[in-house]
PDB file of N, CA and C in Angstrom:
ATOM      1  N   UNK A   1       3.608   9.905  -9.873  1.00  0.00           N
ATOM      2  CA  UNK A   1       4.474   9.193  -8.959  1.00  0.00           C
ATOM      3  C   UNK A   1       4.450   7.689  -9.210  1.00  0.00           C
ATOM      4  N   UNK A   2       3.551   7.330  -8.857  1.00  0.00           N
ATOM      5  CA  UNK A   2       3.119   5.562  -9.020  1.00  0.00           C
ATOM      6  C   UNK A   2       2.056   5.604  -9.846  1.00  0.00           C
ATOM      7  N   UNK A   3       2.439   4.504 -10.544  1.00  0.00           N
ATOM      8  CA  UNK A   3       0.941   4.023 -11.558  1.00  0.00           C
ATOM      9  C   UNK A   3       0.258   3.015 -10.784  1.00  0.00           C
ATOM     10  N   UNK A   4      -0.730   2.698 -11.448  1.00  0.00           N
ATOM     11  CA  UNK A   4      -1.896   1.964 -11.125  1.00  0.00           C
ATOM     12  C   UNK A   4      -1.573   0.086 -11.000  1.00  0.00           C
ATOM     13  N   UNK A   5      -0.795  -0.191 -12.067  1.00  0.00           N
ATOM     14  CA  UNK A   5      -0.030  -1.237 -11.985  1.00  0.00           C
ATOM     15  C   UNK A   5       1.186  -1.660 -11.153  1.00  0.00           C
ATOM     16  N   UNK A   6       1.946  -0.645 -10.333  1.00  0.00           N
ATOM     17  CA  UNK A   6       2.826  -1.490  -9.887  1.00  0.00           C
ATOM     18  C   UNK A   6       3.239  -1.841  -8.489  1.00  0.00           C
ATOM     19  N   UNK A   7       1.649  -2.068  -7.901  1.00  0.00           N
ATOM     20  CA  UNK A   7       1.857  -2.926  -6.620  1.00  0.00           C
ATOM     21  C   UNK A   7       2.012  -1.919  -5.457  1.00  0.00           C
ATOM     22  N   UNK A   8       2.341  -0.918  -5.757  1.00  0.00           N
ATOM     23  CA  UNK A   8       2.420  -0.137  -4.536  1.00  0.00           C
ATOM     24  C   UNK A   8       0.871   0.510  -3.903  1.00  0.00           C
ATOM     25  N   UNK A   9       1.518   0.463  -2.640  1.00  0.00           N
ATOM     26  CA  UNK A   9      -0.093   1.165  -1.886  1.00  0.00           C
ATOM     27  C   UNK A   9       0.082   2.751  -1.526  1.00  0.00           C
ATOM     28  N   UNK A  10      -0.877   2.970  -2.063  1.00  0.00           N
ATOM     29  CA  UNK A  10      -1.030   4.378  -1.978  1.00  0.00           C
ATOM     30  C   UNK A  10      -1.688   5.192  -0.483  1.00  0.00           C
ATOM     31  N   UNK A  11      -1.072   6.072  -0.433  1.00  0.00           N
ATOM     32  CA  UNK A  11      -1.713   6.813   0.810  1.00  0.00           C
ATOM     33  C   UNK A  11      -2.840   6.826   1.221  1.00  0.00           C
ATOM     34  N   UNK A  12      -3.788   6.877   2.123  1.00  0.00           N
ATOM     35  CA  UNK A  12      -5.162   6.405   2.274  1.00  0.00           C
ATOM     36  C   UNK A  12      -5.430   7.661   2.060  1.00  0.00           C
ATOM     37  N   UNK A  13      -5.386   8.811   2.065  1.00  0.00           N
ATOM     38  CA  UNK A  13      -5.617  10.028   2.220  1.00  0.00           C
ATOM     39  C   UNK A  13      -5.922  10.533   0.654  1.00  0.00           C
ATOM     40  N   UNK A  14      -6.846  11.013   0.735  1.00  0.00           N
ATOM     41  CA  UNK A  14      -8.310  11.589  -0.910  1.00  0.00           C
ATOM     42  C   UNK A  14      -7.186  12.871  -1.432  1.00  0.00           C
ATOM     43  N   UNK A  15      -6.540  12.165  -2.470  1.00  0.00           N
ATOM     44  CA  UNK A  15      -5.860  13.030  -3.153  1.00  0.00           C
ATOM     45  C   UNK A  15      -4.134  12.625  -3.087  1.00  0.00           C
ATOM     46  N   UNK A  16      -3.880  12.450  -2.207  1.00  0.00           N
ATOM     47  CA  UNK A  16      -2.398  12.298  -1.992  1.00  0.00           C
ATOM     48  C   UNK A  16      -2.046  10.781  -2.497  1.00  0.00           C
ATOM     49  N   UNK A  17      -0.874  11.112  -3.465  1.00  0.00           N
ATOM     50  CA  UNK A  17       0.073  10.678  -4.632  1.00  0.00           C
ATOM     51  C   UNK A  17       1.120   9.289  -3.698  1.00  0.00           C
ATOM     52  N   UNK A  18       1.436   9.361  -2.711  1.00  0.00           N
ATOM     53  CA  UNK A  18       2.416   9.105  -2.204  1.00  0.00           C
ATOM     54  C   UNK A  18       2.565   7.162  -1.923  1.00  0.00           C
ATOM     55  N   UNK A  19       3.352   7.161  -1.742  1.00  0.00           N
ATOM     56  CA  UNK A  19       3.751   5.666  -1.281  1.00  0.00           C
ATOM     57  C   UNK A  19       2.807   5.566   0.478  1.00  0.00           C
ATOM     58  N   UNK A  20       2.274   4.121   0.982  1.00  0.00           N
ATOM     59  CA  UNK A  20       2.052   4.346   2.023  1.00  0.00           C
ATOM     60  C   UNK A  20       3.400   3.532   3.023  1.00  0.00           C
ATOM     61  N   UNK A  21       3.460   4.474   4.103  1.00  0.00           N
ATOM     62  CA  UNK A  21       4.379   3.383   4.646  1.00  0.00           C
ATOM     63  C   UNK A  21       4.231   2.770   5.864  1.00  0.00           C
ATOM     64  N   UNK A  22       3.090   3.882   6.512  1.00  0.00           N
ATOM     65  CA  UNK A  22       2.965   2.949   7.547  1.00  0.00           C
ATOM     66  C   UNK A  22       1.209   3.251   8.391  1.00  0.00           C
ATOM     67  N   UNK A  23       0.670   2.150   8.416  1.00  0.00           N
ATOM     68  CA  UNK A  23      -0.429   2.247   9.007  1.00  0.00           C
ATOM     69  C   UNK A  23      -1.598   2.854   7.425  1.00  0.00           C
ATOM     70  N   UNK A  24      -1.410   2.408   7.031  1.00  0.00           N
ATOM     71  CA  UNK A  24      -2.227   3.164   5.031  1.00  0.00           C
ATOM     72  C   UNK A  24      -1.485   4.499   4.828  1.00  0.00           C
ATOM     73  N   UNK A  25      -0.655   5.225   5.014  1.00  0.00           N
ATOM     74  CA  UNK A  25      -0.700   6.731   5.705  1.00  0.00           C
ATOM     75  C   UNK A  25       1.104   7.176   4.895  1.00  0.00           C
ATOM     76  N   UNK A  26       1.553   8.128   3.900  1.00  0.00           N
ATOM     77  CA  UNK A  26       2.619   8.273   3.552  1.00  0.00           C
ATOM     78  C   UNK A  26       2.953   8.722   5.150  1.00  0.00           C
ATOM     79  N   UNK A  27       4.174   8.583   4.920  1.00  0.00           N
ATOM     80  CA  UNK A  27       5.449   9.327   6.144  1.00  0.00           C
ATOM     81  C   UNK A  27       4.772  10.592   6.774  1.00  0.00           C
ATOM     82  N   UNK A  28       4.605  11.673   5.695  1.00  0.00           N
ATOM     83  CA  UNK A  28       3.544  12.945   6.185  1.00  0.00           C
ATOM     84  C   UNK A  28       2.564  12.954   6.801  1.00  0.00           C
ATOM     85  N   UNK A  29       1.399  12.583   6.217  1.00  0.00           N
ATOM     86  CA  UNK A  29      -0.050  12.118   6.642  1.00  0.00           C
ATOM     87  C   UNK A  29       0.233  11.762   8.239  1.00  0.00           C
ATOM     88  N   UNK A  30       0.958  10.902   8.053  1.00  0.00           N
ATOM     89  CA  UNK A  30       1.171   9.729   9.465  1.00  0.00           C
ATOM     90  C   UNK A  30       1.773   9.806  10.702  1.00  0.00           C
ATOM     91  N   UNK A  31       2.633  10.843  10.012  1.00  0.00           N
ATOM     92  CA  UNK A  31       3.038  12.265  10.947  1.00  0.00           C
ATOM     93  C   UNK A  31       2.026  13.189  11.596  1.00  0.00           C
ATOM     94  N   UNK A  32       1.325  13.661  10.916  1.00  0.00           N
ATOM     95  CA  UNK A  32       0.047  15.026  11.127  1.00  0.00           C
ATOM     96  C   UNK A  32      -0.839  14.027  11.757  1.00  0.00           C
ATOM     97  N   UNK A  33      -0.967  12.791  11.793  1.00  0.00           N
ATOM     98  CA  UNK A  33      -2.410  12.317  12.423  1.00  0.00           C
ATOM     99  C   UNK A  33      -1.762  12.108  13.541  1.00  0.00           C
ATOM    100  N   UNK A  34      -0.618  11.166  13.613  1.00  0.00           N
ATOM    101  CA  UNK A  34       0.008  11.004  15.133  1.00  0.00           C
ATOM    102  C   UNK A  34       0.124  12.473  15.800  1.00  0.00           C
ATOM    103  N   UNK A  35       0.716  13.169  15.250  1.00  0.00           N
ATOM    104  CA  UNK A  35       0.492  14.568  15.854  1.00  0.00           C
ATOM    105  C   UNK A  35      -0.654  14.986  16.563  1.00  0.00           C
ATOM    106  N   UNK A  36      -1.791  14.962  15.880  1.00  0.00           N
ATOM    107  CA  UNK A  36      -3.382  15.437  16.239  1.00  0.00           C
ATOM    108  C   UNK A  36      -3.761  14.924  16.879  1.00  0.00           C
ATOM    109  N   UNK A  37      -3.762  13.536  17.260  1.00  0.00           N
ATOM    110  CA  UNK A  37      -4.343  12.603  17.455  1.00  0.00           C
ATOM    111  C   UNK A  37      -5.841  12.719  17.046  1.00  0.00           C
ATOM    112  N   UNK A  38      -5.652  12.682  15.630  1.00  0.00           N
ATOM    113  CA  UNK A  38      -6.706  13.045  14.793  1.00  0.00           C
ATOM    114  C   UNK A  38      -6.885  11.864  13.967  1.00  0.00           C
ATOM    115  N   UNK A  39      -8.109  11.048  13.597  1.00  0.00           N
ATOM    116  CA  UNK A  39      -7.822  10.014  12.568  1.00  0.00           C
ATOM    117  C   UNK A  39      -8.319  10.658  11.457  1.00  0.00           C
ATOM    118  N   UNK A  40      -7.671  10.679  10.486  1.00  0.00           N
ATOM    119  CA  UNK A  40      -7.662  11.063   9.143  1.00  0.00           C
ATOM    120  C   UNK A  40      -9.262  10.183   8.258  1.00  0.00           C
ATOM    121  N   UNK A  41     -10.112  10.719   7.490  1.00  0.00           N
ATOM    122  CA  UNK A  41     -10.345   9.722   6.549  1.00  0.00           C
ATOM    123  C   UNK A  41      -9.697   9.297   5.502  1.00  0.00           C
ATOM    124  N   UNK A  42     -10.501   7.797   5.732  1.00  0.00           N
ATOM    125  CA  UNK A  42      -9.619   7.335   4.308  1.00  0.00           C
ATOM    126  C   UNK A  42     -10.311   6.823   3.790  1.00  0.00           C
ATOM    127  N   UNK A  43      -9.840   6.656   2.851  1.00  0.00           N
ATOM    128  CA  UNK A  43     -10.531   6.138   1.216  1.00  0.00           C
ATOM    129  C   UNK A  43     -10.555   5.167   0.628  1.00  0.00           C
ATOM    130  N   UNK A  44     -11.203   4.661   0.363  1.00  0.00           N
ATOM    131  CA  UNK A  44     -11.756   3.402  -0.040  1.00  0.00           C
ATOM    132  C   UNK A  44     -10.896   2.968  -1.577  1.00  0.00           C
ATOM    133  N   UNK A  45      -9.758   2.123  -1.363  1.00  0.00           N
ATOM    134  CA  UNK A  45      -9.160   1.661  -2.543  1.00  0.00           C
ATOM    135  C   UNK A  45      -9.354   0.003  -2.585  1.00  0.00           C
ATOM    136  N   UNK A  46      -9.182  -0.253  -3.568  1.00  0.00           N
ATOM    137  CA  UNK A  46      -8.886  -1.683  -4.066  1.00  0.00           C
ATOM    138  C   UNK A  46      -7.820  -1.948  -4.297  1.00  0.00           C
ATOM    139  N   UNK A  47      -7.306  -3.492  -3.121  1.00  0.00           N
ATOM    140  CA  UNK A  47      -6.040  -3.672  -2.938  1.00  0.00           C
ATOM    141  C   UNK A  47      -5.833  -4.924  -4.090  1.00  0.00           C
ATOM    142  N   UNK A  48      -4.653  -4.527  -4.987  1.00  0.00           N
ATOM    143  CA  UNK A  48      -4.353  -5.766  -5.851  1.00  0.00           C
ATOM    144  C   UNK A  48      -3.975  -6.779  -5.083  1.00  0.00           C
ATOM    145  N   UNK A  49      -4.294  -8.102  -6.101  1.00  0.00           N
ATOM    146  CA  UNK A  49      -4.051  -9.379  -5.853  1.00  0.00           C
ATOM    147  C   UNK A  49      -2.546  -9.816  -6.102  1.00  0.00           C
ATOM    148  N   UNK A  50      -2.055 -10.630  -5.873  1.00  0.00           N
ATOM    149  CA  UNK A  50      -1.173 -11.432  -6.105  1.00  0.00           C
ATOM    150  C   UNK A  50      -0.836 -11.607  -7.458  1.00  0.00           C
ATOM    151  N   UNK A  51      -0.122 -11.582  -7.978  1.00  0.00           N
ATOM    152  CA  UNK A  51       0.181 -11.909  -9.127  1.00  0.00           C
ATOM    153  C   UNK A  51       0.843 -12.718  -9.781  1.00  0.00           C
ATOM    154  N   UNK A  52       0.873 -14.258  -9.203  1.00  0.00           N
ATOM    155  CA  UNK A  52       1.105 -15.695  -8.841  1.00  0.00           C
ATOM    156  C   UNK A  52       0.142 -16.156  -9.240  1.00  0.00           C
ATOM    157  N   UNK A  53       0.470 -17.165 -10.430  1.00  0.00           N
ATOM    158  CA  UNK A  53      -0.834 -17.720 -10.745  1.00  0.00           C
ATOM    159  C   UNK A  53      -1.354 -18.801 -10.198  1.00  0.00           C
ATOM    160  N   UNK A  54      -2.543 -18.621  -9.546  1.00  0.00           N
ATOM    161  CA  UNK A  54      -3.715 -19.205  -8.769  1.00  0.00           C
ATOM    162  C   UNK A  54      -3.779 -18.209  -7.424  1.00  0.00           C
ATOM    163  N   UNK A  55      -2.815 -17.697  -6.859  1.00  0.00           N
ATOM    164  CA  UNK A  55      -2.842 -16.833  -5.498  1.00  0.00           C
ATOM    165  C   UNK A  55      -3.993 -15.282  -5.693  1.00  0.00           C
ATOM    166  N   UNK A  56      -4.590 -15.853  -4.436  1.00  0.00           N
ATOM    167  CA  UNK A  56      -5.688 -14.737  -4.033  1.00  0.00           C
ATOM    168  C   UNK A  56      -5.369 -14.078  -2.821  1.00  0.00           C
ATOM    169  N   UNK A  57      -4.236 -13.819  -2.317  1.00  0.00           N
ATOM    170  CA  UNK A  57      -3.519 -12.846  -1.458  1.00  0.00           C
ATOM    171  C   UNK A  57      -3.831 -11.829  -1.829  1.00  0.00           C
ATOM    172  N   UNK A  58      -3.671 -10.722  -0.839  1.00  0.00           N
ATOM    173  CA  UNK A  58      -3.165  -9.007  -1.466  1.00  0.00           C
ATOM    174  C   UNK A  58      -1.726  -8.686  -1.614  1.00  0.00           C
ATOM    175  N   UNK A  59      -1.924  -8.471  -2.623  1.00  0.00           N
ATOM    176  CA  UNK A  59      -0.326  -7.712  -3.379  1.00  0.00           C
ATOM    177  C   UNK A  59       0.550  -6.796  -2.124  1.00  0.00           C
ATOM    178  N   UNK A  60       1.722  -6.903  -1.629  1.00  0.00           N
ATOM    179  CA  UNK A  60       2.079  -5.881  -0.873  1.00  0.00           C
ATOM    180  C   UNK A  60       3.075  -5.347  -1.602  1.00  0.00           C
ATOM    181  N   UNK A  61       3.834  -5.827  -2.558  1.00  0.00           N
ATOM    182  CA  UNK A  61       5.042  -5.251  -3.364  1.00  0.00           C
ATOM    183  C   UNK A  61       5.344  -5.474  -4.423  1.00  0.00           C
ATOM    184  N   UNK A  62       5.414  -5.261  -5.099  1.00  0.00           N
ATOM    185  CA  UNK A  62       6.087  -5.638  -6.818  1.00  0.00           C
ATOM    186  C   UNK A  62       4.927  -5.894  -7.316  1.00  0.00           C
ATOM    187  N   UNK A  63       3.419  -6.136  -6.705  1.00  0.00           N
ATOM    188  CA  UNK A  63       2.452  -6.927  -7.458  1.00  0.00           C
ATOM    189  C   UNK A  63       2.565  -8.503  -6.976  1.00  0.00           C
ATOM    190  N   UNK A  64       2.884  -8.535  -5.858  1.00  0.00           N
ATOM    191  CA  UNK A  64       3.245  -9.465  -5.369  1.00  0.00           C
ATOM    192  C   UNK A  64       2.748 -10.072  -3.729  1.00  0.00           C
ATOM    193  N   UNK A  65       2.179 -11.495  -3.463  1.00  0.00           N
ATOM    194  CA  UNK A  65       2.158 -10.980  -1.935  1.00  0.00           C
ATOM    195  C   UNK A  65       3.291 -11.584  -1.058  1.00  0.00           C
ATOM    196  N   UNK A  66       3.650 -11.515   0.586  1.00  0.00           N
ATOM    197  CA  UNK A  66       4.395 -11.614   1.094  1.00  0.00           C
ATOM    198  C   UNK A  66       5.103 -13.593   1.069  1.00  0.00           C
ATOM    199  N   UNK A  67       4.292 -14.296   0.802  1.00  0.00           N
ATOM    200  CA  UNK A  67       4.673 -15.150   0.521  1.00  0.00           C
ATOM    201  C   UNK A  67       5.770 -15.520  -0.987  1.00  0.00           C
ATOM    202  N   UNK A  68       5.088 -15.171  -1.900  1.00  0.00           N
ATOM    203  CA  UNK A  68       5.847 -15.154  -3.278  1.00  0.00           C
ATOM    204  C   UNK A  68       6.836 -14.138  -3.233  1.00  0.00           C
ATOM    205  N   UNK A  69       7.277 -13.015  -2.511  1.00  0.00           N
ATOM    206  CA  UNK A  69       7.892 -12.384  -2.434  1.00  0.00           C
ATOM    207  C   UNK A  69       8.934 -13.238  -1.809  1.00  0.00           C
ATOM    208  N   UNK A  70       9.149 -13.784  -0.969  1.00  0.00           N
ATOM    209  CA  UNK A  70       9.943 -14.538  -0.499  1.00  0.00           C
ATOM    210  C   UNK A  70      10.461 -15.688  -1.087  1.00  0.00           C
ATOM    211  N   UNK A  71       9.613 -16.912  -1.505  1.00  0.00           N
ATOM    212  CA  UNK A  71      10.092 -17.795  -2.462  1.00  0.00           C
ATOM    213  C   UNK A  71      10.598 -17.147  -3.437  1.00  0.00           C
ATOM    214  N   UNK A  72      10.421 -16.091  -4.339  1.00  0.00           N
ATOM    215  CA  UNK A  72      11.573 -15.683  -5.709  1.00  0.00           C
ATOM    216  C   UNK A  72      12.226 -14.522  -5.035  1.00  0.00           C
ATOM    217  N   UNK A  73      12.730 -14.471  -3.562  1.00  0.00           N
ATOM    218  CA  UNK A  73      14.005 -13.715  -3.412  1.00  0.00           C
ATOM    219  C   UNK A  73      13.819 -12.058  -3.712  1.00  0.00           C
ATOM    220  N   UNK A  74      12.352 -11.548  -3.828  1.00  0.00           N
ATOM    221  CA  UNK A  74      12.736 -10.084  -4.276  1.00  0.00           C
ATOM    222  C   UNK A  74      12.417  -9.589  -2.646  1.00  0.00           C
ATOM    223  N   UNK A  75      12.832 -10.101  -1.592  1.00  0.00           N
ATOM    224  CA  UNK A  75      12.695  -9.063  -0.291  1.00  0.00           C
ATOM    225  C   UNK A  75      14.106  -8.805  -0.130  1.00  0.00           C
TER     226      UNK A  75
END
């Protein structure tokens, strides 16, 4: 689905492939926990940096964080 390089956050959930979209959690996941009212574990990832040189933000998109995302127009 997603590689390792391109900025996207992955589901918090041990095994699952997916984009996260809300709360660490794909659409599914995030569904079934609101459902349960169950908190899911999650898993311990490493969130990329910024990819602006000198910026030590976390990456939220493109490899990018919410600031630089905005100055070069990719929101």
């Amino acid at each position: 689905m997603y590689s390792e390089g391109d900025g996207m956050v992955l589901c918090s959930i041990d095994g699952c492939e997916k984009a996260a979209k809300s709360k660490g959690f794909c659409a599914n996941h995030y569904q079934k926990q609101r459902n349960a009212g169950n908190k899911p574990k999650l898993k311990i990832f490493n969130v990329k940096k910024c990819n602006a040189a000198g910026c030590e933000t976390d990456a939220l998109r493109l490899g990018f964080c919410q600031q630089h995302l905005k100055e070069w127009n990719f929101e």
